[in-house]
C-alpha atoms as a PDB file:
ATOM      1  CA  UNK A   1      -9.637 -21.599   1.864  1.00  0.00           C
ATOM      2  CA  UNK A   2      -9.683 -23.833  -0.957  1.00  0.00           C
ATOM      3  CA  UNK A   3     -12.251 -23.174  -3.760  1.00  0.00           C
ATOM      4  CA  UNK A   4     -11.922 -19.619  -3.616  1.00  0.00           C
ATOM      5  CA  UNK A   5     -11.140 -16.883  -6.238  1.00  0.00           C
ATOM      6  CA  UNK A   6      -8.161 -15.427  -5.924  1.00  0.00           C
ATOM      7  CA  UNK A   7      -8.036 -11.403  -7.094  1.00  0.00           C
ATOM      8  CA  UNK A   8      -5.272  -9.339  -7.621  1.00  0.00           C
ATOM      9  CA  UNK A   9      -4.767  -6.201  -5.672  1.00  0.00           C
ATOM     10  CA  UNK A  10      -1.398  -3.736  -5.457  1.00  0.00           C
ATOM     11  CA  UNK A  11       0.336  -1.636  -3.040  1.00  0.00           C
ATOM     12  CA  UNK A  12       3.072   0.932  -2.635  1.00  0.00           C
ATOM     13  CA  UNK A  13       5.238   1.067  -0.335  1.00  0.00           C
ATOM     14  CA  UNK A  14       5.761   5.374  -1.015  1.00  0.00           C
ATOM     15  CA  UNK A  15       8.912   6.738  -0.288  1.00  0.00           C
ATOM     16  CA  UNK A  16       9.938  10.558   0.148  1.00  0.00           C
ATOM     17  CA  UNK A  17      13.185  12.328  -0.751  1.00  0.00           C
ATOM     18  CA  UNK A  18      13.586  11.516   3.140  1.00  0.00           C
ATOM     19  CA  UNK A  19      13.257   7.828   2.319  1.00  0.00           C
ATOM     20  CA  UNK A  20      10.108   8.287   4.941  1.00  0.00           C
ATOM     21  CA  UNK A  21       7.093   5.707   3.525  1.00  0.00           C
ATOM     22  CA  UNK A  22       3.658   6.983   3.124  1.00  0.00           C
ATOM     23  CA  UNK A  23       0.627   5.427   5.187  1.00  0.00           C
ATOM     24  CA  UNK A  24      -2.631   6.406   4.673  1.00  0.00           C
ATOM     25  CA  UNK A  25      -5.920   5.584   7.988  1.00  0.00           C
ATOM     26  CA  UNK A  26      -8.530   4.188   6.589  1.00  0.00           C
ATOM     27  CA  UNK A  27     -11.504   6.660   7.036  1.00  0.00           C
ATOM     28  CA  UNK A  28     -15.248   5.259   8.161  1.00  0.00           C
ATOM     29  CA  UNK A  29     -16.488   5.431   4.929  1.00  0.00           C
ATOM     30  CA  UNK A  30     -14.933   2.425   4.217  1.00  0.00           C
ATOM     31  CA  UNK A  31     -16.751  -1.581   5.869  1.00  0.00           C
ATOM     32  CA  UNK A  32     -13.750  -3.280   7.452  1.00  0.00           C
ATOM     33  CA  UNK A  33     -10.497  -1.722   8.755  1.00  0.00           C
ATOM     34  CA  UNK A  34     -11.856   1.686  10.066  1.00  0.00           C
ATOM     35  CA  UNK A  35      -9.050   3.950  11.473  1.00  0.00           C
ATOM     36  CA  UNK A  36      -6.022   1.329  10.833  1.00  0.00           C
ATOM     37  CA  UNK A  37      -3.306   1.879   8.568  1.00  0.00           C
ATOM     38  CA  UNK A  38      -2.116   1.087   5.247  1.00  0.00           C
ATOM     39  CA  UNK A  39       0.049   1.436   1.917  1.00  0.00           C
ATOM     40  CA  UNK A  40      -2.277   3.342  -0.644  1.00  0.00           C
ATOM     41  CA  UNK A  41      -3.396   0.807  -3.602  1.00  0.00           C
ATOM     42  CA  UNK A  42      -6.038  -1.513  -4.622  1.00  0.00           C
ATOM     43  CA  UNK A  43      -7.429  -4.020  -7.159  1.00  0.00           C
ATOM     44  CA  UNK A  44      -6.208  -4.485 -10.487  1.00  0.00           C
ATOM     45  CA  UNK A  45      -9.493  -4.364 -12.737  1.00  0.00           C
ATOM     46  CA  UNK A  46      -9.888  -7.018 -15.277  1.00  0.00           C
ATOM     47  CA  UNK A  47      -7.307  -6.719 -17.992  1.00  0.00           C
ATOM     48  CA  UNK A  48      -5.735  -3.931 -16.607  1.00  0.00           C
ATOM     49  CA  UNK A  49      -1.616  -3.816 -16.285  1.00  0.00           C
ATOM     50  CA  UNK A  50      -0.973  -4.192 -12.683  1.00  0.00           C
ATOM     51  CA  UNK A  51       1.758  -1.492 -12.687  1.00  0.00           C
ATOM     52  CA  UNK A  52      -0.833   0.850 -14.362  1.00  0.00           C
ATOM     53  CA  UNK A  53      -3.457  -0.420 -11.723  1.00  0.00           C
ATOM     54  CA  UNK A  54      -1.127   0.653  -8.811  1.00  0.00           C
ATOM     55  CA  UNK A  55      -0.068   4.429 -10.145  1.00  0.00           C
ATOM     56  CA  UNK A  56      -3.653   4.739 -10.928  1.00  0.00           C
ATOM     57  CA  UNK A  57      -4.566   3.577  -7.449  1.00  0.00           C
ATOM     58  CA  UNK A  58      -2.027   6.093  -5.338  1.00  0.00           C
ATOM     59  CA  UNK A  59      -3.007   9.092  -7.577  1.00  0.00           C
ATOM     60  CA  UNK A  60      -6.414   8.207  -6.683  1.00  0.00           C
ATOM     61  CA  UNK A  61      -6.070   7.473  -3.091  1.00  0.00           C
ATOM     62  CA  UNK A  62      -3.194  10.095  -2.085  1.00  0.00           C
ATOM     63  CA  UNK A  63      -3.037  12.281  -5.163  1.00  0.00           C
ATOM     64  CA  UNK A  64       0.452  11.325  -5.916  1.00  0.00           C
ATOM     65  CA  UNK A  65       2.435  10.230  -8.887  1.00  0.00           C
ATOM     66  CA  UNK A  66       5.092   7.718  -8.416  1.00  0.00           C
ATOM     67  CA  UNK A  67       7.701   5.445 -10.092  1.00  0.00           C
ATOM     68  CA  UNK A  68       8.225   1.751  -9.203  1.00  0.00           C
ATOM     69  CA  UNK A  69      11.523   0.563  -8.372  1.00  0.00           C
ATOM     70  CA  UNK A  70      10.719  -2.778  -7.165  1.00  0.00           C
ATOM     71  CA  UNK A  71       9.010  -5.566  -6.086  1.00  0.00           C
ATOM     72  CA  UNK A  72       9.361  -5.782  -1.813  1.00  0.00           C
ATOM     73  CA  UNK A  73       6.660  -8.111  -0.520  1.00  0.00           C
ATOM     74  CA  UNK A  74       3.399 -10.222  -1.210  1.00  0.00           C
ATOM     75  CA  UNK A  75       0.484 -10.411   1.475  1.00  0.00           C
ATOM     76  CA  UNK A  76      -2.290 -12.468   0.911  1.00  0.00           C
ATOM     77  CA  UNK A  77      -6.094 -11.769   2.437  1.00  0.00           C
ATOM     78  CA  UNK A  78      -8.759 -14.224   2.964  1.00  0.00           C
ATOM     79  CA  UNK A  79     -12.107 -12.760   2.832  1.00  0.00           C
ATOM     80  CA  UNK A  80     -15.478 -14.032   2.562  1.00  0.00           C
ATOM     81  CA  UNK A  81     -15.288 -15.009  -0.789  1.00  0.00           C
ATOM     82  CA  UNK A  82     -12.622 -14.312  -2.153  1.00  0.00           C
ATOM     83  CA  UNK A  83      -8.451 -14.152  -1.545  1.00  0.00           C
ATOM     84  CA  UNK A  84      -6.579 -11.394  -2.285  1.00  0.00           C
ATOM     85  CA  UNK A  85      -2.711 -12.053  -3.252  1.00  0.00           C
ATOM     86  CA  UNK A  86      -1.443  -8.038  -3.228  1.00  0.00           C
ATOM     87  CA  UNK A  87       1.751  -7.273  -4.537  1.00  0.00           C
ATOM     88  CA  UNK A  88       3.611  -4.659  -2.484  1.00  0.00           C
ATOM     89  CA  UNK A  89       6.014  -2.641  -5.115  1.00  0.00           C
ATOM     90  CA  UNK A  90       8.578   0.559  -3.450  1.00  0.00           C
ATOM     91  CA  UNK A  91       7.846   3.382  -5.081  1.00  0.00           C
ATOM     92  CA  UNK A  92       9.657   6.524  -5.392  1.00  0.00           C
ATOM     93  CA  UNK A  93       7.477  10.584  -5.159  1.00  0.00           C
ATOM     94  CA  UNK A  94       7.493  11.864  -8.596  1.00  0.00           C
ATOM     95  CA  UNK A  95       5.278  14.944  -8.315  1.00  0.00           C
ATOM     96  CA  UNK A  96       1.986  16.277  -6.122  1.00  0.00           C
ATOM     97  CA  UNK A  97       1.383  16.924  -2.610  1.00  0.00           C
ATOM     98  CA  UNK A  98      -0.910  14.213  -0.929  1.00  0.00           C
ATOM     99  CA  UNK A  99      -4.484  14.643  -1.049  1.00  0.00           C
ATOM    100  CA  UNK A 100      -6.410  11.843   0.446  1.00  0.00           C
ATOM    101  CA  UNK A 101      -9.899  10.296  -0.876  1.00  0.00           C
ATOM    102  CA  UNK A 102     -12.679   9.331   0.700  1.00  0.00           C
ATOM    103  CA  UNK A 103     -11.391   6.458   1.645  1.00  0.00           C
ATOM    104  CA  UNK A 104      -8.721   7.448   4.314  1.00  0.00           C
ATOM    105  CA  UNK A 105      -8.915  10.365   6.330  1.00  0.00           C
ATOM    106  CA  UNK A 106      -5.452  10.703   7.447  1.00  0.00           C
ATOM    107  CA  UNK A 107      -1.889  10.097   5.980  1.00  0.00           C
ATOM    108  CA  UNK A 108       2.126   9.801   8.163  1.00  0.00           C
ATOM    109  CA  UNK A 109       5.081   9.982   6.178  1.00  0.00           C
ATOM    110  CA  UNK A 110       7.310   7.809   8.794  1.00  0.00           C
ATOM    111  CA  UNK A 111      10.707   6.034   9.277  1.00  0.00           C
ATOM    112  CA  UNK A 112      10.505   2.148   7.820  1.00  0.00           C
ATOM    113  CA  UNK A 113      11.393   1.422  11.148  1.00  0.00           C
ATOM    114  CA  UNK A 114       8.463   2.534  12.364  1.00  0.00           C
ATOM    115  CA  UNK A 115       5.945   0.733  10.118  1.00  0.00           C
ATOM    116  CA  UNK A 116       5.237  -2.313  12.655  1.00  0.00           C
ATOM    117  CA  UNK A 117       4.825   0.174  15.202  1.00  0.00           C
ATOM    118  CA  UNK A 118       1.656   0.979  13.644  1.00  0.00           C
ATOM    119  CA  UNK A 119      -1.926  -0.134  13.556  1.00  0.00           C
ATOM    120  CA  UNK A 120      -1.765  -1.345  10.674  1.00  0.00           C
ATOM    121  CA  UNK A 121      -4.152  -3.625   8.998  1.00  0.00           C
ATOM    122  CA  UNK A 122      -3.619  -7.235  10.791  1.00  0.00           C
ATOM    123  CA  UNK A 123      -2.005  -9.364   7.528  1.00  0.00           C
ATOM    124  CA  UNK A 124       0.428  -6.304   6.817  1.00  0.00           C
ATOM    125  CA  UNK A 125       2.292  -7.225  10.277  1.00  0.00           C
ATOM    126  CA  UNK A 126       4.401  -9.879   8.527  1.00  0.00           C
ATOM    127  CA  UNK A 127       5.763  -7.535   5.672  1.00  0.00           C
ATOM    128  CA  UNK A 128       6.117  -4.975   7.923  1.00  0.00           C
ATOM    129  CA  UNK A 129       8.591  -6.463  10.335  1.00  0.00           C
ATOM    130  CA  UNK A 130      10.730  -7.589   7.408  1.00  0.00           C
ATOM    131  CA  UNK A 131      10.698  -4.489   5.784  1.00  0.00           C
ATOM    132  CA  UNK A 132      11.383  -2.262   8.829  1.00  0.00           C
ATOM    133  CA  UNK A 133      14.836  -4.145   8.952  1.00  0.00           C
ATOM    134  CA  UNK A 134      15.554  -3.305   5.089  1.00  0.00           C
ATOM    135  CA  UNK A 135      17.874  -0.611   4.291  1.00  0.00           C
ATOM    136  CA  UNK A 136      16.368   2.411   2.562  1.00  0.00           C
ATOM    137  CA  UNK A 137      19.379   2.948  -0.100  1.00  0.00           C
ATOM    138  CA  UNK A 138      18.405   5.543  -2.589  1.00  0.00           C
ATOM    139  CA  UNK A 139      18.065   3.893  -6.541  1.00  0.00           C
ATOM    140  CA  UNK A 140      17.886   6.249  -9.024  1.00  0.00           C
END
């Protein structure tokens, strides 16, 4: 692991007015991870805010607008060449209904409870599990 980059990537843990979280499958367009699940998001480009990288990122993915309410989790991926540290925010549905890129070719709005239950990509298992437990207390 050592003498590796590290990048910066971002997810959002979606919630409805439900307080149901928003997973999106991974479609076969994409190399690794075909047909498991995950939190929309994605790499923060060079220079580029990270909370602007993640609304950019779910509008992009699910067609969604959000608000951040807080910081929930970090999980870190070793690839190749690189590590990815991604910071896992809870967001809150602002506006849209989803509508899924190229990327993922399904999406679950599901109980937190639920989220270890799924197939979800193998380093998300950890934050799962600990967030599963977490109340879901509204914060507007």
């Amino acid at each position: 692991m050592a003498n590796k980059p590290f990048g910066l990537a971002v997810r959002a843990v979606v919630l409805d007015d439900k307080g149901r979280c928003l997973l999106l499958r991974r479609s076969p367009n994409n190399k690794t991870n075909i047909g498991r699940w995950e939190l929309p998001g994605g790499k923060v480009e060079p220079g580029e805010d990270f909370v602007q990288a993640l609304k950019r990122e779910v509008k992009e993915e699910a067609g969604v607008n959000i608000s951040i309410t807080k910081a929930v989790g970090i999980v870190q991926i070793e690839l190749p060449s690189l590590i990815v540290v991604q910071v896992i925010m809870e967001a809150r549905l602002v506006s849209g209904l989803v509508s899924l890129s190229k990327e993922h070719n399904d999406f679950i709005w599901l109980d937190r409870a639920q989220l270890p239950d799924m197939n979800l990509i193998k380093e998300f298992y950890p934050f799962a599990r600990l967030y599963s437990k977490t109340e879901g207390k509204r914060e507007d």
